[in-house]
Protein backbone atom coordinates (compact mmCIF):
# COMPACT_ATOMS: atom_id res chain seq x y z
CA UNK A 1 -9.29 -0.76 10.97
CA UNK A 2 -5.90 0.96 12.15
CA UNK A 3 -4.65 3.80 10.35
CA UNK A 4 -1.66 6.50 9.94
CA UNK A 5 -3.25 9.30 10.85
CA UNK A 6 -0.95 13.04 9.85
CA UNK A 7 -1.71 15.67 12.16
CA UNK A 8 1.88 17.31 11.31
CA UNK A 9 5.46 16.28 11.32
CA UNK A 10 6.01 15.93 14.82
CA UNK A 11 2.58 13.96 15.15
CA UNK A 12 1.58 10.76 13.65
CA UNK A 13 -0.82 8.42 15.43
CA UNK A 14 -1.73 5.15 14.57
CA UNK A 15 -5.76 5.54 15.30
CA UNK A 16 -9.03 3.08 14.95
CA UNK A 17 -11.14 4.15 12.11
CA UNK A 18 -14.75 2.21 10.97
CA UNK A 19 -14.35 0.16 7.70
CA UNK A 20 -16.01 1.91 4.78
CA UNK A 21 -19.29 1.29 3.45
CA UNK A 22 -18.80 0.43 -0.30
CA UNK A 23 -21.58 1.74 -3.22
CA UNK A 24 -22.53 -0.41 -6.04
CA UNK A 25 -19.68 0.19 -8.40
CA UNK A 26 -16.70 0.21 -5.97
CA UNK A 27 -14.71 -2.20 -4.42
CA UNK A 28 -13.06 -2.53 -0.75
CA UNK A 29 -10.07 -3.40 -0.54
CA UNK A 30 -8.41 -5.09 2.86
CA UNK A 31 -4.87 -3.69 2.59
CA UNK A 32 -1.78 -5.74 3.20
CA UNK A 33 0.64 -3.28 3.08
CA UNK A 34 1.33 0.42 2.44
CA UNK A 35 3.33 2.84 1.19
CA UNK A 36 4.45 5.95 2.77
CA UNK A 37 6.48 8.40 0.02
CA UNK A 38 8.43 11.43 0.72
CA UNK A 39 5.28 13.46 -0.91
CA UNK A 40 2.90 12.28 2.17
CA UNK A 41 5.47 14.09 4.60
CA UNK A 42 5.85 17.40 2.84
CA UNK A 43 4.60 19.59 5.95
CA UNK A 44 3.66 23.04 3.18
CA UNK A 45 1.28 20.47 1.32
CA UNK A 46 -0.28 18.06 3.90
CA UNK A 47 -0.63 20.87 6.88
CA UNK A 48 -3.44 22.29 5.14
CA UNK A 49 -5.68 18.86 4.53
CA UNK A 50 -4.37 17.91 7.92
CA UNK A 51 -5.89 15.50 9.65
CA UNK A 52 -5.27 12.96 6.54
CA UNK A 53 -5.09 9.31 6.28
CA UNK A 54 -1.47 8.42 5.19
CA UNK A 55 -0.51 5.66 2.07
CA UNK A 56 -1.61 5.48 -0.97
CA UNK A 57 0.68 3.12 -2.86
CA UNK A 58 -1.46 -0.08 -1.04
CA UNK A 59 -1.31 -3.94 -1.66
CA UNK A 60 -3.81 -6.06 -0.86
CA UNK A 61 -6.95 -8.31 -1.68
CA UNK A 62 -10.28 -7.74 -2.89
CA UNK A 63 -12.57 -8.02 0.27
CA UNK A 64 -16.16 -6.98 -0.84
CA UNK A 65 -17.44 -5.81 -4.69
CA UNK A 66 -20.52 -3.73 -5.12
CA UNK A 67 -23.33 -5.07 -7.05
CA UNK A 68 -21.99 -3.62 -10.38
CA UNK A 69 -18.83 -4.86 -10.25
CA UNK A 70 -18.39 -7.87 -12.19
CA UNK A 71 -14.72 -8.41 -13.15
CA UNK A 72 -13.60 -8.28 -9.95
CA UNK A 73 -14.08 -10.73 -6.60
């Protein structure tokens, strides 16, 4: 899957990561589309956790549902 990857404010890279393997009580989700806020560019915050995986206000549809899950498909 492609991602935003933060490495700093001068360096964002769109990279190839592996799809996640999901445990029984969570749920993958195959995002449509994603959010980038002002709070994901803050340099003093992010810098320290960088390299980080940017967007986390995400649309998008159910894809796979661990074997607990049963509200969801």
């Amino acid at each position: 899957m492609k991602v935003a990857v933060y490495y700093n404010n001068k360096d964002i890279r769109i990279e190839e990561r592996p799809i996640p393997k999901i445990g029984d009580n969570e749920i993958l989700v195959k995002m449509m589309a994603s959010g980038i806020c002002g709070t994901d560019l803050l340099e003093w915050y992010r810098i320290k956790k960088a390299p980080v995986v940017l967007g986390h206000e995400m649309a998008g549809v159910i894809e796979e549902t661990g074997k607990s899950i049963k509200q969801y498909k």
